[in-house]
N, C-alpha and C. Protein backbone atom coordinates (compact mmCIF):
# COMPACT_ATOMS: atom_id res chain seq x y z
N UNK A 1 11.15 -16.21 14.06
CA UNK A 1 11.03 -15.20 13.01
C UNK A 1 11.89 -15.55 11.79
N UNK A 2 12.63 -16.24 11.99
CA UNK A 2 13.72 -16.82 10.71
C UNK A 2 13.24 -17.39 9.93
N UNK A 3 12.28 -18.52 10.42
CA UNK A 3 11.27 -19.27 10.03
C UNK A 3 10.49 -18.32 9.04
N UNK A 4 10.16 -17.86 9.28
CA UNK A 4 8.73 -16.86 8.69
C UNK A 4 9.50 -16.37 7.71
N UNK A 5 10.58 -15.22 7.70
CA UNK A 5 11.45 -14.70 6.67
C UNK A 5 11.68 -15.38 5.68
N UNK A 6 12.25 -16.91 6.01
CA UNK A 6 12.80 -17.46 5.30
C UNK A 6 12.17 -17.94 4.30
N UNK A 7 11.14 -18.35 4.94
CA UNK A 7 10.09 -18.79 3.53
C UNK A 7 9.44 -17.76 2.78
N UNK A 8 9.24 -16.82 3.23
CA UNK A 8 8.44 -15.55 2.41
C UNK A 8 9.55 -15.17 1.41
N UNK A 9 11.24 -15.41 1.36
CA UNK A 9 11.91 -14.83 0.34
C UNK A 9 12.00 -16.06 -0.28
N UNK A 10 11.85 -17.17 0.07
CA UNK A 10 12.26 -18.54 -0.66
C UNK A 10 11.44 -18.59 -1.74
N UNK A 11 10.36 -18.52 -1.22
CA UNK A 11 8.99 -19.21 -2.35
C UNK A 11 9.55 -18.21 -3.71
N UNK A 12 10.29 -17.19 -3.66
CA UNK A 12 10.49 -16.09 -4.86
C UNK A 12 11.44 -16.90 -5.64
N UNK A 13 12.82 -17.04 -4.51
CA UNK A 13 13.77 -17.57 -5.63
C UNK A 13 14.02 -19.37 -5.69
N UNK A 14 13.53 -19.88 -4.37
CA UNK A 14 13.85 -20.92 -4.90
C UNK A 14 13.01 -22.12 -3.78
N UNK A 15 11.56 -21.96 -4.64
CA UNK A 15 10.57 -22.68 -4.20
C UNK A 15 10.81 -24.30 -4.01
N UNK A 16 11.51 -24.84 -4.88
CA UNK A 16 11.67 -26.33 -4.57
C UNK A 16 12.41 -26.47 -3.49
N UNK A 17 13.46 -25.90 -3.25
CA UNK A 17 14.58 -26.12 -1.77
C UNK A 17 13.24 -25.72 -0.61
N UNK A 18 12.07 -24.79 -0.89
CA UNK A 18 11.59 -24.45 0.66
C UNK A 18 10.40 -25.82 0.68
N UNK A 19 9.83 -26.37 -0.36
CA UNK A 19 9.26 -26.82 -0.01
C UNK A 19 9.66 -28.20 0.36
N UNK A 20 10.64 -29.08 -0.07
CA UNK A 20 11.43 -29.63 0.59
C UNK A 20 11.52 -29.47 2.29
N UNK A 21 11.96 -28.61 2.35
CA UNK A 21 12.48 -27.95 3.98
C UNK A 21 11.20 -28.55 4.69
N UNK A 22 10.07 -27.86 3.89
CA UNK A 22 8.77 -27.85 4.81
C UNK A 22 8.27 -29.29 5.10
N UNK A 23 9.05 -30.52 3.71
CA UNK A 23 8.39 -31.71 4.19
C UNK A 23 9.08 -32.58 5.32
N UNK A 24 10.18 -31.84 5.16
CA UNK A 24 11.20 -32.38 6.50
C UNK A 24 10.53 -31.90 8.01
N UNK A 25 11.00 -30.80 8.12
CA UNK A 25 10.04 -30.24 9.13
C UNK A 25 9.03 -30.91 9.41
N UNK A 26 8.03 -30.92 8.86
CA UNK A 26 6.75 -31.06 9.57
C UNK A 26 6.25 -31.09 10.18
N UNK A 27 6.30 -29.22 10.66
CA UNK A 27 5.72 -29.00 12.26
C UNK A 27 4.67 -29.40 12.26
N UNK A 28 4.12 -29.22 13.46
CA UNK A 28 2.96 -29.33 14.27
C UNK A 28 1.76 -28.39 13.78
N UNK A 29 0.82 -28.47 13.78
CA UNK A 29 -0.03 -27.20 13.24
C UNK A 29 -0.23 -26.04 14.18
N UNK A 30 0.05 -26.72 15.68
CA UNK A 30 -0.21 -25.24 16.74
C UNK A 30 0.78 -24.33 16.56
N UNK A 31 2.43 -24.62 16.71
CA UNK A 31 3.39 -23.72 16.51
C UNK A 31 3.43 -23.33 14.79
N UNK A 32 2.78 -24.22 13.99
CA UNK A 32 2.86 -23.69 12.72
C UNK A 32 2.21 -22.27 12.68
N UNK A 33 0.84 -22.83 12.96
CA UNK A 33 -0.08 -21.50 12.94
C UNK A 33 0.43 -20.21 13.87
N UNK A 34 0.86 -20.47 14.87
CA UNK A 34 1.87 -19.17 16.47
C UNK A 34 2.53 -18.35 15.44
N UNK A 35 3.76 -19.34 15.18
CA UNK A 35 4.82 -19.02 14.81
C UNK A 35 4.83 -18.67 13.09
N UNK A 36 3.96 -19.29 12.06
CA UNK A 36 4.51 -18.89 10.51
C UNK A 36 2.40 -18.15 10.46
N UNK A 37 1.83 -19.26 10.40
CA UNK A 37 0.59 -18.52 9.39
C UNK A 37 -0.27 -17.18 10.01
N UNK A 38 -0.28 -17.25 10.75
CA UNK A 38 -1.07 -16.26 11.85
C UNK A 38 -0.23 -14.78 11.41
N UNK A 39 1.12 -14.67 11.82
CA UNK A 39 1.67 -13.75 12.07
C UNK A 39 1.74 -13.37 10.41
N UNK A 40 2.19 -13.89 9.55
CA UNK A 40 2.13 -13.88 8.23
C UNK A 40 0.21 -12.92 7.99
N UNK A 41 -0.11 -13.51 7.79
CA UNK A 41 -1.33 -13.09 7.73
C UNK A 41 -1.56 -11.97 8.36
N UNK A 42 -1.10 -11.62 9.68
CA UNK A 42 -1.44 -10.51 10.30
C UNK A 42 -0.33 -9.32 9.24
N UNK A 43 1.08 -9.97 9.36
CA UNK A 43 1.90 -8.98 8.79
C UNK A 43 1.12 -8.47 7.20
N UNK A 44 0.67 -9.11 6.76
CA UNK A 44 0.03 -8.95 5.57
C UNK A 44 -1.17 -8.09 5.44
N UNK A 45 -2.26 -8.24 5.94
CA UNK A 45 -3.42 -7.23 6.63
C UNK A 45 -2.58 -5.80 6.66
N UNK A 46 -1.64 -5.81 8.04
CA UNK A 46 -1.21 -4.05 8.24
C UNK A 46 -0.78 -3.93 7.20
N UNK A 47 0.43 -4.21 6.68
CA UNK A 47 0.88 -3.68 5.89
C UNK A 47 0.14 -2.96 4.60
N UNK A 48 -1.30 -3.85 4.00
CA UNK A 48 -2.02 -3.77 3.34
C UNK A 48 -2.76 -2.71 3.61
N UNK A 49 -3.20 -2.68 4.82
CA UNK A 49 -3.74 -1.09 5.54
C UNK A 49 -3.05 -0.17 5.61
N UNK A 50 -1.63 -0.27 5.89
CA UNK A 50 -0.69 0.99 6.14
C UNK A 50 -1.01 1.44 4.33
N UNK A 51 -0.57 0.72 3.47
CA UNK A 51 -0.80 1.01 2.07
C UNK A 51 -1.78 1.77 1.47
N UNK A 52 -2.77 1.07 1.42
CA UNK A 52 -3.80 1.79 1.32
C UNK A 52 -4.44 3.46 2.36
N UNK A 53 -3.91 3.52 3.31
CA UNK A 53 -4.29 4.50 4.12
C UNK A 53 -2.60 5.87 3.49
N UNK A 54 -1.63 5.26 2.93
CA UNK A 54 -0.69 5.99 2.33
C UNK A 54 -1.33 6.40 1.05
N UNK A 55 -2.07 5.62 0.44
CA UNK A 55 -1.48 5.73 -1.12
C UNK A 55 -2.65 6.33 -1.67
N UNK A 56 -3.37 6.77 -2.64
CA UNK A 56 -4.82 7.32 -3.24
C UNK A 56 -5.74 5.63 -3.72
N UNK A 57 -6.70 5.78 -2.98
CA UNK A 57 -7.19 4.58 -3.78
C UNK A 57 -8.00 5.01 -5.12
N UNK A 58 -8.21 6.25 -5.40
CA UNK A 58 -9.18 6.35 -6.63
C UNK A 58 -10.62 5.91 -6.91
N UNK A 59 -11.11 5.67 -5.43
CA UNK A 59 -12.68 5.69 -5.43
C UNK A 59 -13.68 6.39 -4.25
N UNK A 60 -14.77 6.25 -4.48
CA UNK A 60 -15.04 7.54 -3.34
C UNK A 60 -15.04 6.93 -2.23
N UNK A 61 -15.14 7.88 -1.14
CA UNK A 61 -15.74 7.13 0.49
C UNK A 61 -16.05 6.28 0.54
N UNK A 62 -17.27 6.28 0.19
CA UNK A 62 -18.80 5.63 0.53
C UNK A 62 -18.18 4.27 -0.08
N UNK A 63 -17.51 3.67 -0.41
CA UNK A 63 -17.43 2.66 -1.73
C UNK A 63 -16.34 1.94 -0.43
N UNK A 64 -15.42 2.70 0.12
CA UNK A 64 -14.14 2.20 0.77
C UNK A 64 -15.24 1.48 2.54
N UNK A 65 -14.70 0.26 3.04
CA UNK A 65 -14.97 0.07 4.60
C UNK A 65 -14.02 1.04 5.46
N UNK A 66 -14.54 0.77 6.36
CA UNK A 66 -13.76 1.17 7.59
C UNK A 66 -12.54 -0.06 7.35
N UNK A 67 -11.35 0.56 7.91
CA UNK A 67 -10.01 0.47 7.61
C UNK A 67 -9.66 -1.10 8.76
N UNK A 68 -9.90 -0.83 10.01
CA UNK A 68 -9.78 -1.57 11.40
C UNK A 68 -10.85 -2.64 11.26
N UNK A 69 -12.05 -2.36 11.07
CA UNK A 69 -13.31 -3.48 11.00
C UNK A 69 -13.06 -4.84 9.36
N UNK A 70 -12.34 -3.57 8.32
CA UNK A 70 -12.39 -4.77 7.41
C UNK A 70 -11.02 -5.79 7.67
N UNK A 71 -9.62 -4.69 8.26
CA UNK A 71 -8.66 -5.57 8.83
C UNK A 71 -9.27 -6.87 9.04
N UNK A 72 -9.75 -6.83 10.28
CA UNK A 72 -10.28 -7.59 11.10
C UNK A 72 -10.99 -9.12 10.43
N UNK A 73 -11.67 -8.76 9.53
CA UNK A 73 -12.90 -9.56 8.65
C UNK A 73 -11.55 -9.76 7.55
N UNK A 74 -11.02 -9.13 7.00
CA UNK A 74 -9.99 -9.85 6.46
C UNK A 74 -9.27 -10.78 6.86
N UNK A 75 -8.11 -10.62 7.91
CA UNK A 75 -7.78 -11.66 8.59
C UNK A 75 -7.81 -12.61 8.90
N UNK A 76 -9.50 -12.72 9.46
CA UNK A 76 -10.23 -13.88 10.14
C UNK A 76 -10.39 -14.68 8.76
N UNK A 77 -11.02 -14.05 7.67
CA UNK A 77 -11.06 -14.69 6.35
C UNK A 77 -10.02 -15.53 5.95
N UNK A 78 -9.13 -14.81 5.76
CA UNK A 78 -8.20 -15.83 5.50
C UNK A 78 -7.60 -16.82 6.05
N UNK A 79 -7.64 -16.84 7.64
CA UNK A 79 -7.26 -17.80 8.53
C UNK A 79 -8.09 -18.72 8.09
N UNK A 80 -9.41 -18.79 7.92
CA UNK A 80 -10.49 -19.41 7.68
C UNK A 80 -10.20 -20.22 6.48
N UNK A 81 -9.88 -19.65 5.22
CA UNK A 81 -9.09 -20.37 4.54
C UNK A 81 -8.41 -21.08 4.47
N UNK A 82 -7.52 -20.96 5.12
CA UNK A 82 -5.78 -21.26 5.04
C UNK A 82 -6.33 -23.07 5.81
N UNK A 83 -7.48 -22.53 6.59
CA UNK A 83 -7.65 -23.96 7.88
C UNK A 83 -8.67 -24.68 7.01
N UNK A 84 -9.65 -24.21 5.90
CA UNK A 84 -10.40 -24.66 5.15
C UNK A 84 -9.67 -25.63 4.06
N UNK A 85 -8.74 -25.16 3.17
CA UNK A 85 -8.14 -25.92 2.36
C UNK A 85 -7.44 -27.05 3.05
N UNK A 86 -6.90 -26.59 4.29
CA UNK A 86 -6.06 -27.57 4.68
C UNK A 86 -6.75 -28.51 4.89
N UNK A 87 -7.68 -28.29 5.84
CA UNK A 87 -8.81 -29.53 5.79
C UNK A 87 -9.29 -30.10 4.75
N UNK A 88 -9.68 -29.71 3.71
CA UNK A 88 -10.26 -30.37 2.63
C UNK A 88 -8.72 -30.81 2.15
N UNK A 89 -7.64 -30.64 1.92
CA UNK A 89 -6.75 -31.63 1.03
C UNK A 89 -6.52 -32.80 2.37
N UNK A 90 -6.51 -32.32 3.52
CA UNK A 90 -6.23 -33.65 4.54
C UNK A 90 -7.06 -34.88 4.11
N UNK A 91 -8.89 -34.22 3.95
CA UNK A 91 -9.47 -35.44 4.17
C UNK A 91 -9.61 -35.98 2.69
N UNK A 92 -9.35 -35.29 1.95
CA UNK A 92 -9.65 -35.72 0.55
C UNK A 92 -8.16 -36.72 -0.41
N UNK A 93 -7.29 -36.57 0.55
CA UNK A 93 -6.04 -37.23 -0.02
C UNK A 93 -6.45 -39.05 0.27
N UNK A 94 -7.87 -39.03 1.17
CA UNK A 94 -8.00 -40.56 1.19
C UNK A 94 -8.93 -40.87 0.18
N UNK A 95 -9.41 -40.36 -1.02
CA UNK A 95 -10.04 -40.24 -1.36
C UNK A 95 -9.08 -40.51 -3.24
N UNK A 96 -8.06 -39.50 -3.08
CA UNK A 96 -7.05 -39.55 -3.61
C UNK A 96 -6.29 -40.28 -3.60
N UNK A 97 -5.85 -40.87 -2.59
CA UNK A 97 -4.55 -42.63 -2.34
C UNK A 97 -3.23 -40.94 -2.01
N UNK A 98 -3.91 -40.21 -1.66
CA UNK A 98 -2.31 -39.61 -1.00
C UNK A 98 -1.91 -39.74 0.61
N UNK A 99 -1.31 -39.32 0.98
CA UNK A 99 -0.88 -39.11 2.32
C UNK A 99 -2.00 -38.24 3.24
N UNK A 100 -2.78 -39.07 4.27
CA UNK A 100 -3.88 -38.31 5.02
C UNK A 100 -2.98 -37.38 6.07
N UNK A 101 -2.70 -36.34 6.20
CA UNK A 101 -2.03 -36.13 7.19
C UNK A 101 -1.98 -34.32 7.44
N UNK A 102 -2.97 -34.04 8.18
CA UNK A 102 -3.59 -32.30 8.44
C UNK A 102 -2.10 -31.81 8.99
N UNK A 103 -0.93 -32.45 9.32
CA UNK A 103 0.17 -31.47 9.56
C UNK A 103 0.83 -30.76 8.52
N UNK A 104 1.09 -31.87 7.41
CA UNK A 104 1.48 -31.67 6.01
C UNK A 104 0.37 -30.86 5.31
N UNK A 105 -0.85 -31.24 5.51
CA UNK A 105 -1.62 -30.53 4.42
C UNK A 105 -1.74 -28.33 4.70
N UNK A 106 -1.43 -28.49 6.58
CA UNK A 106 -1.94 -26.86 7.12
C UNK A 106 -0.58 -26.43 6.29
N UNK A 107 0.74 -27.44 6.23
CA UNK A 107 2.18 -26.80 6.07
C UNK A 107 2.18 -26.30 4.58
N UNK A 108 1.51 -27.27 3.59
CA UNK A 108 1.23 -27.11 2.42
C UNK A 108 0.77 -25.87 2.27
N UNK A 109 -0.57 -25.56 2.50
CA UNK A 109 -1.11 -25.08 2.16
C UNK A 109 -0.67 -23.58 2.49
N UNK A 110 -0.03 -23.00 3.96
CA UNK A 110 0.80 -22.50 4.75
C UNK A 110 1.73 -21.46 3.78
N UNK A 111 2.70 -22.27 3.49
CA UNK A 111 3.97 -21.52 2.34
C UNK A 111 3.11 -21.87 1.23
N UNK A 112 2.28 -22.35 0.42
CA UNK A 112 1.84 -21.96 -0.89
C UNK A 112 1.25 -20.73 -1.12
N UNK A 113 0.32 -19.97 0.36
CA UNK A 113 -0.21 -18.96 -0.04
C UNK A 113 0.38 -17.30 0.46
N UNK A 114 1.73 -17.91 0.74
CA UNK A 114 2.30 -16.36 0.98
C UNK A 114 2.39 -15.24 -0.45
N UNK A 115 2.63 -16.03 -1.50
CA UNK A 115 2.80 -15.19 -2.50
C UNK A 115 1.33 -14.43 -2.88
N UNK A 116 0.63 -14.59 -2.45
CA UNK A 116 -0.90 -14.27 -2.36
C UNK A 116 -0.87 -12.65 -1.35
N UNK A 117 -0.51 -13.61 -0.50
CA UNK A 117 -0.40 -12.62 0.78
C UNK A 117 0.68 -11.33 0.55
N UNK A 118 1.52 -11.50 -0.15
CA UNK A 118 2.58 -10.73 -0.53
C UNK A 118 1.63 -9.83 -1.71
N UNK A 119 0.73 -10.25 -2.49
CA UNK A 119 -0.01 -9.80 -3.78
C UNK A 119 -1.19 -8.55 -2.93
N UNK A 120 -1.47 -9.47 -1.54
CA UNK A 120 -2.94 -8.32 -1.07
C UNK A 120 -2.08 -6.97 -0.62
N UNK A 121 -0.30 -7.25 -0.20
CA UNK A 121 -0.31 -5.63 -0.08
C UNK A 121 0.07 -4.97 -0.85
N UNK A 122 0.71 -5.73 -2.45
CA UNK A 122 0.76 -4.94 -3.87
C UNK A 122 -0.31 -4.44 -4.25
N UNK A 123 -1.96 -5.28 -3.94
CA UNK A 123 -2.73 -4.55 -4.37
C UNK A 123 -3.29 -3.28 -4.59
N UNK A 124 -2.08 -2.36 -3.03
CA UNK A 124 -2.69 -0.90 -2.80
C UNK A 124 -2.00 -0.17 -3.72
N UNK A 125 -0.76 -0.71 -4.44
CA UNK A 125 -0.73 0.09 -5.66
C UNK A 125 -1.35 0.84 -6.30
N UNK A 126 -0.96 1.83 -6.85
CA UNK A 126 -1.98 2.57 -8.22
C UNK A 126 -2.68 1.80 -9.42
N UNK A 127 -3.55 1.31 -10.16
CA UNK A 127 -3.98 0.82 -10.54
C UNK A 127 -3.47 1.17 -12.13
N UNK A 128 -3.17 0.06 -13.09
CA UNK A 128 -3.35 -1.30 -13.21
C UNK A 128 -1.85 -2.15 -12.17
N UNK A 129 -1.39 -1.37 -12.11
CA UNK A 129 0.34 -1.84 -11.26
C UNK A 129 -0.30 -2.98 -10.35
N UNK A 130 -0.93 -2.27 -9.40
CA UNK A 130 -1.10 -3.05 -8.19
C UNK A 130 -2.56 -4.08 -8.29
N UNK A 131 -3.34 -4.47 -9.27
CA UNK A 131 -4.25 -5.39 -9.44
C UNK A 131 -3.34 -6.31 -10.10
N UNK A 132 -2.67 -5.98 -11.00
CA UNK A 132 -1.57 -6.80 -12.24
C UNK A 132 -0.60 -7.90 -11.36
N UNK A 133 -0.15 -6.82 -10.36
CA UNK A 133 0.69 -7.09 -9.63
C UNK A 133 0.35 -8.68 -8.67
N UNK A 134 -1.19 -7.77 -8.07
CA UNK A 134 -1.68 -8.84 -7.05
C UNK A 134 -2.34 -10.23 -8.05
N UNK A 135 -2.78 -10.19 -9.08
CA UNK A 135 -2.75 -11.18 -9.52
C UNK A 135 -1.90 -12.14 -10.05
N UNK A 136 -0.57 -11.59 -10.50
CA UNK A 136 0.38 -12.70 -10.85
C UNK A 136 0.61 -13.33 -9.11
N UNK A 137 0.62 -12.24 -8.11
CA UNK A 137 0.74 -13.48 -6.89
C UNK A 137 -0.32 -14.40 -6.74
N UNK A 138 -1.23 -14.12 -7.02
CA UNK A 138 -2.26 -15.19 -6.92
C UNK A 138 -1.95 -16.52 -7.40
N UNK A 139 -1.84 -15.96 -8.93
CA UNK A 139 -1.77 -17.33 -9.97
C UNK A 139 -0.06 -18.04 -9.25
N UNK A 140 1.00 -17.34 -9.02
CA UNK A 140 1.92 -18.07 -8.32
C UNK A 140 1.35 -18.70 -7.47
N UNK A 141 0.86 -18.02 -6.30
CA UNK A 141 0.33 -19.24 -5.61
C UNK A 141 -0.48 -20.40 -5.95
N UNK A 142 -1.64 -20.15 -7.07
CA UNK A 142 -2.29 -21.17 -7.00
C UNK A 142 -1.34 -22.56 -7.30
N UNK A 143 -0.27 -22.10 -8.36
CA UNK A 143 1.00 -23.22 -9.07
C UNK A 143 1.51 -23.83 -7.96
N UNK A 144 2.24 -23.19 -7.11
CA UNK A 144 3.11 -23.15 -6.00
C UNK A 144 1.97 -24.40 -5.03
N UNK A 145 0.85 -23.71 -4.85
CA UNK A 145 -0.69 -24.85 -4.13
C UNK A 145 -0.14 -26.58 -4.52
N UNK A 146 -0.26 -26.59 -5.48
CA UNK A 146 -0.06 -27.94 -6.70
C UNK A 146 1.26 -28.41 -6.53
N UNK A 147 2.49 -27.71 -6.57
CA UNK A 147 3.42 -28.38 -6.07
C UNK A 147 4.03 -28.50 -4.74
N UNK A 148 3.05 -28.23 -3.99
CA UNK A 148 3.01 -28.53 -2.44
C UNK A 148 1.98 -29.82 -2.44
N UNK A 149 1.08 -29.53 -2.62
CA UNK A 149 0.60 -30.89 -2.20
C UNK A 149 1.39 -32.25 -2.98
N UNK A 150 2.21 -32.03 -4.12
CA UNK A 150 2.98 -33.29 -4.50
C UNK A 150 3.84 -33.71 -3.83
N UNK A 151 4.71 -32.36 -3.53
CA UNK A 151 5.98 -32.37 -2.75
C UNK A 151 5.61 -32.72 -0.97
N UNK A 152 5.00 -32.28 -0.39
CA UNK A 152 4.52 -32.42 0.81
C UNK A 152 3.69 -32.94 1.16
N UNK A 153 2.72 -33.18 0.70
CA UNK A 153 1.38 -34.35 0.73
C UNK A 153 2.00 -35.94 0.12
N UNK A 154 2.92 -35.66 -0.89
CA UNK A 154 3.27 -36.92 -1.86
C UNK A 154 1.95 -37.18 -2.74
N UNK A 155 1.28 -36.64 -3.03
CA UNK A 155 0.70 -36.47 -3.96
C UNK A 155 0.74 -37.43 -5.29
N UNK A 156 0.37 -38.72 -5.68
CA UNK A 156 0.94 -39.67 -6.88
C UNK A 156 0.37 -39.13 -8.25
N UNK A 157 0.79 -39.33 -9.19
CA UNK A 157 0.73 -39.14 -10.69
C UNK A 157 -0.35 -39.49 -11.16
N UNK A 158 -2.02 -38.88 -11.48
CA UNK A 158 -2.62 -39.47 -12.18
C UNK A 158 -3.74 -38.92 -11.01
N UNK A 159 -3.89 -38.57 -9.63
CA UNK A 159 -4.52 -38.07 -8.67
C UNK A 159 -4.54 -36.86 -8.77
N UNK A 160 -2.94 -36.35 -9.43
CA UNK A 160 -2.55 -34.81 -8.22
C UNK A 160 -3.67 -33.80 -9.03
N UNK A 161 -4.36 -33.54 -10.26
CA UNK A 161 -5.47 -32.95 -10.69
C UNK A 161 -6.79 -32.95 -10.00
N UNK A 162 -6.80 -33.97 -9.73
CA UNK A 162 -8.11 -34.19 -9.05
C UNK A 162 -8.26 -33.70 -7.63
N UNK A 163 -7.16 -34.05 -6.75
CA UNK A 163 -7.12 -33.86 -5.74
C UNK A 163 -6.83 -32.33 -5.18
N UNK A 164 -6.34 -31.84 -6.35
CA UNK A 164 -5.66 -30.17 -6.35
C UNK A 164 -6.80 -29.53 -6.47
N UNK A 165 -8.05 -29.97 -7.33
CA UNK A 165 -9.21 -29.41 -8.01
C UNK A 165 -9.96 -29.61 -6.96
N UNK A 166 -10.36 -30.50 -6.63
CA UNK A 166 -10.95 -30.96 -5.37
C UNK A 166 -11.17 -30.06 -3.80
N UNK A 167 -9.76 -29.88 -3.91
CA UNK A 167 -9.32 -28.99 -2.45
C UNK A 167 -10.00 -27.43 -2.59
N UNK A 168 -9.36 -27.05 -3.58
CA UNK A 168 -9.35 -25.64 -4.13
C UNK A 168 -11.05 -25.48 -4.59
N UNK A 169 -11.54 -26.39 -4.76
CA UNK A 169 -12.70 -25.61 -4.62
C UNK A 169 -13.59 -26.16 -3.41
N UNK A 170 -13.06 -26.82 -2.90
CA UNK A 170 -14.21 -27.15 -1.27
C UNK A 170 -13.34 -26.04 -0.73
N UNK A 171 -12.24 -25.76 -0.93
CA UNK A 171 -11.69 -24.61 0.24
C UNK A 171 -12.03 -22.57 0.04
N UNK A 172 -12.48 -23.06 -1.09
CA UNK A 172 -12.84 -22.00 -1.52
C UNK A 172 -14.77 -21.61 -1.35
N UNK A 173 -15.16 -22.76 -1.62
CA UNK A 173 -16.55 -22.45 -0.71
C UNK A 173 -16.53 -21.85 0.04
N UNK A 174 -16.20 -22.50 1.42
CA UNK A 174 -16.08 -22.50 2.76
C UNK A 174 -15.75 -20.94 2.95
N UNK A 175 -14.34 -20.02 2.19
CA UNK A 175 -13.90 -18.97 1.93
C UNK A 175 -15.46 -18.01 2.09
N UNK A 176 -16.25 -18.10 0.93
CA UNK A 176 -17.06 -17.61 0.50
C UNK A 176 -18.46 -17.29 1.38
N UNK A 177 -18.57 -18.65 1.75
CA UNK A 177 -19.46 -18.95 2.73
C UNK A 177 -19.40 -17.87 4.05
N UNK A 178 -18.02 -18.16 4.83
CA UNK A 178 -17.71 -17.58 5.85
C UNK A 178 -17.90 -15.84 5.84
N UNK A 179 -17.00 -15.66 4.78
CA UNK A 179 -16.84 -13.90 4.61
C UNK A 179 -17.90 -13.51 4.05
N UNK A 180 -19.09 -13.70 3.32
CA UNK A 180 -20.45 -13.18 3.36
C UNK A 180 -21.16 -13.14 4.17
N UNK A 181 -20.77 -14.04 5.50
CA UNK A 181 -21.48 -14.16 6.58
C UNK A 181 -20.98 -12.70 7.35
N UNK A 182 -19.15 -13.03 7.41
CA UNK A 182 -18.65 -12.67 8.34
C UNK A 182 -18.90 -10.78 8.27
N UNK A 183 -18.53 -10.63 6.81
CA UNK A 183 -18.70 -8.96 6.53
C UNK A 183 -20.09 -8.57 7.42
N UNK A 184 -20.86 -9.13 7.04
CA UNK A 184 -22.09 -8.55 7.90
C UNK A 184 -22.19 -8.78 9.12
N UNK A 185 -21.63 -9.31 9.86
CA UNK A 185 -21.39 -9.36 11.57
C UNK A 185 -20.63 -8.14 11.80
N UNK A 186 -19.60 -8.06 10.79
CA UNK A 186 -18.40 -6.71 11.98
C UNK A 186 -18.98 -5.61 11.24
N UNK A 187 -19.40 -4.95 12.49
CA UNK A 187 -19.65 -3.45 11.87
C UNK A 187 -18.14 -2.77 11.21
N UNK A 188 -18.76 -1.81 10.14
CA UNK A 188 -17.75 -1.04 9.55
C UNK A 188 -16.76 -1.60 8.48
N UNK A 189 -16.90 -3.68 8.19
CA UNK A 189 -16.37 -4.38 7.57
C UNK A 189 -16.28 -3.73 5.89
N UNK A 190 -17.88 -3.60 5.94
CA UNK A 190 -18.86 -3.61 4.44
C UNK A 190 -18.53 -2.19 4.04
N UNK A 191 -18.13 -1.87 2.97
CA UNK A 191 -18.58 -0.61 2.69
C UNK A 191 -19.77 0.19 2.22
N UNK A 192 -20.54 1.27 2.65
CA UNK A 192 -21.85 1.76 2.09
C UNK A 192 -22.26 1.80 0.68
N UNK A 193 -21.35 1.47 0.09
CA UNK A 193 -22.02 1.04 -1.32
C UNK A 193 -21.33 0.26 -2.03
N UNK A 194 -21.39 -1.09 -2.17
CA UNK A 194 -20.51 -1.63 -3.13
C UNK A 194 -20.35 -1.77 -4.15
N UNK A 195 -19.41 -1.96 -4.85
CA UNK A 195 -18.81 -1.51 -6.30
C UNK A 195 -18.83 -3.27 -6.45
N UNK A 196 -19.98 -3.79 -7.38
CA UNK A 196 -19.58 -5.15 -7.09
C UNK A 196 -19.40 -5.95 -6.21
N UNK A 197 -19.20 -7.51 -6.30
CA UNK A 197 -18.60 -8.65 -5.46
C UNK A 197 -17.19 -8.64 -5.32
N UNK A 198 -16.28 -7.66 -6.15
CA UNK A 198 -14.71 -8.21 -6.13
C UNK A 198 -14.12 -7.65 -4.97
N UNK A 199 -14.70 -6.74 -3.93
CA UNK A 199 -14.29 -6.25 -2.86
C UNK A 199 -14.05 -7.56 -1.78
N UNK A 200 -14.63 -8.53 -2.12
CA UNK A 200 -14.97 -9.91 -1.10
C UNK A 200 -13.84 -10.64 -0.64
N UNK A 201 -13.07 -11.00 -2.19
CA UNK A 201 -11.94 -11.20 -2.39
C UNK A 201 -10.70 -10.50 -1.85
């Protein structure tokens, strides 16, 4: 659990010392995923639910999912992610002249997207606070993305665009792909009327 803490306050104040840490390290991807991304992700979901089930969302019923079913389809989504990008910067760093190596790339990718994860449970904020909010974590993360794969992939000068661009959008397919599928498998995911595509996200 130190593990997990530690990086969720690091990436705030002092992202170069964690990502360092992480290239030393270089766990394994099974205890990575046990021990940091899984639980991260899960902690992120409740909390995001406890939020939203506290706070007024300002739209009707019919518009909101079921609370437990979209958990659920959330979660899985993002795991899906998290294992999507990683894969695509693993195999694409040969492609790139970087470092092929799916331990570094799950770790990368791992601590780049907590500030994200930290953003989905600002999102239950009152609105504009908590969209404002969840998007500057985004865009941190996407930055934070980029200097992980330099720092931890080794990433060389004259690649790291391509290879950053590269990832981020094969990993983001895959994202897309999955959770349009997936919403319509779990009952109660979808809500009865949607307000748009940005609920997906």
């Amino acid at each position: 659990m130190t593990w997990t803490w530690g990086a969720i306050k690091g990436v705030f104040y002092r992202p170069r010392a964690v990502l360092r840490e992480w290239r030393e390290r270089d766990p394994e991807p099974g205890p990575l995923l046990v021990r940091f991304t899984i639980p991260v992700i899960v902690l992120s979901v409740v909390a995001s639910a406890m939020a939203y089930d506290v706070l007024p969302a300002g739209f009707p019923p019919e518009t909101q999912p079921r609370m437990v079913p979209f958990s659920i389809y959330s979660a899985l989504t993002q795991l899906v992610g998290v294992l999507a990008l990683a894969a695509a910067a693993h195999y694409l760093c040969d492609l790139f002249q970087g470092r092929s190596d799916f331990r570094r790339a799950l770790a990368a990718v791992s601590v780049a997207m907590v500030p994200a994860w930290v953003g989905n449970v600002l999102a239950a904020l009152p609105w504009p606070y908590g969209s404002t909010l969840a998007l500057v974590c985004i865009g941190y993360s996407l930055i934070l993305l980029y200097a992980a794969f330099v720092v931890i992939l080794g990433m060389e000068r004259g690649n790291r665009a391509g290879h950053y661009a590269a990832s981020l959008g094969a990993g983001l397919l895959v994202v897309f792909a999955f959770g349009w599928q997936a919403v319509s498998l779990i009952p109660g995911a979808a809500p009865e009327v949607r307000l748009g595509t940005t609920w997906l996200i």
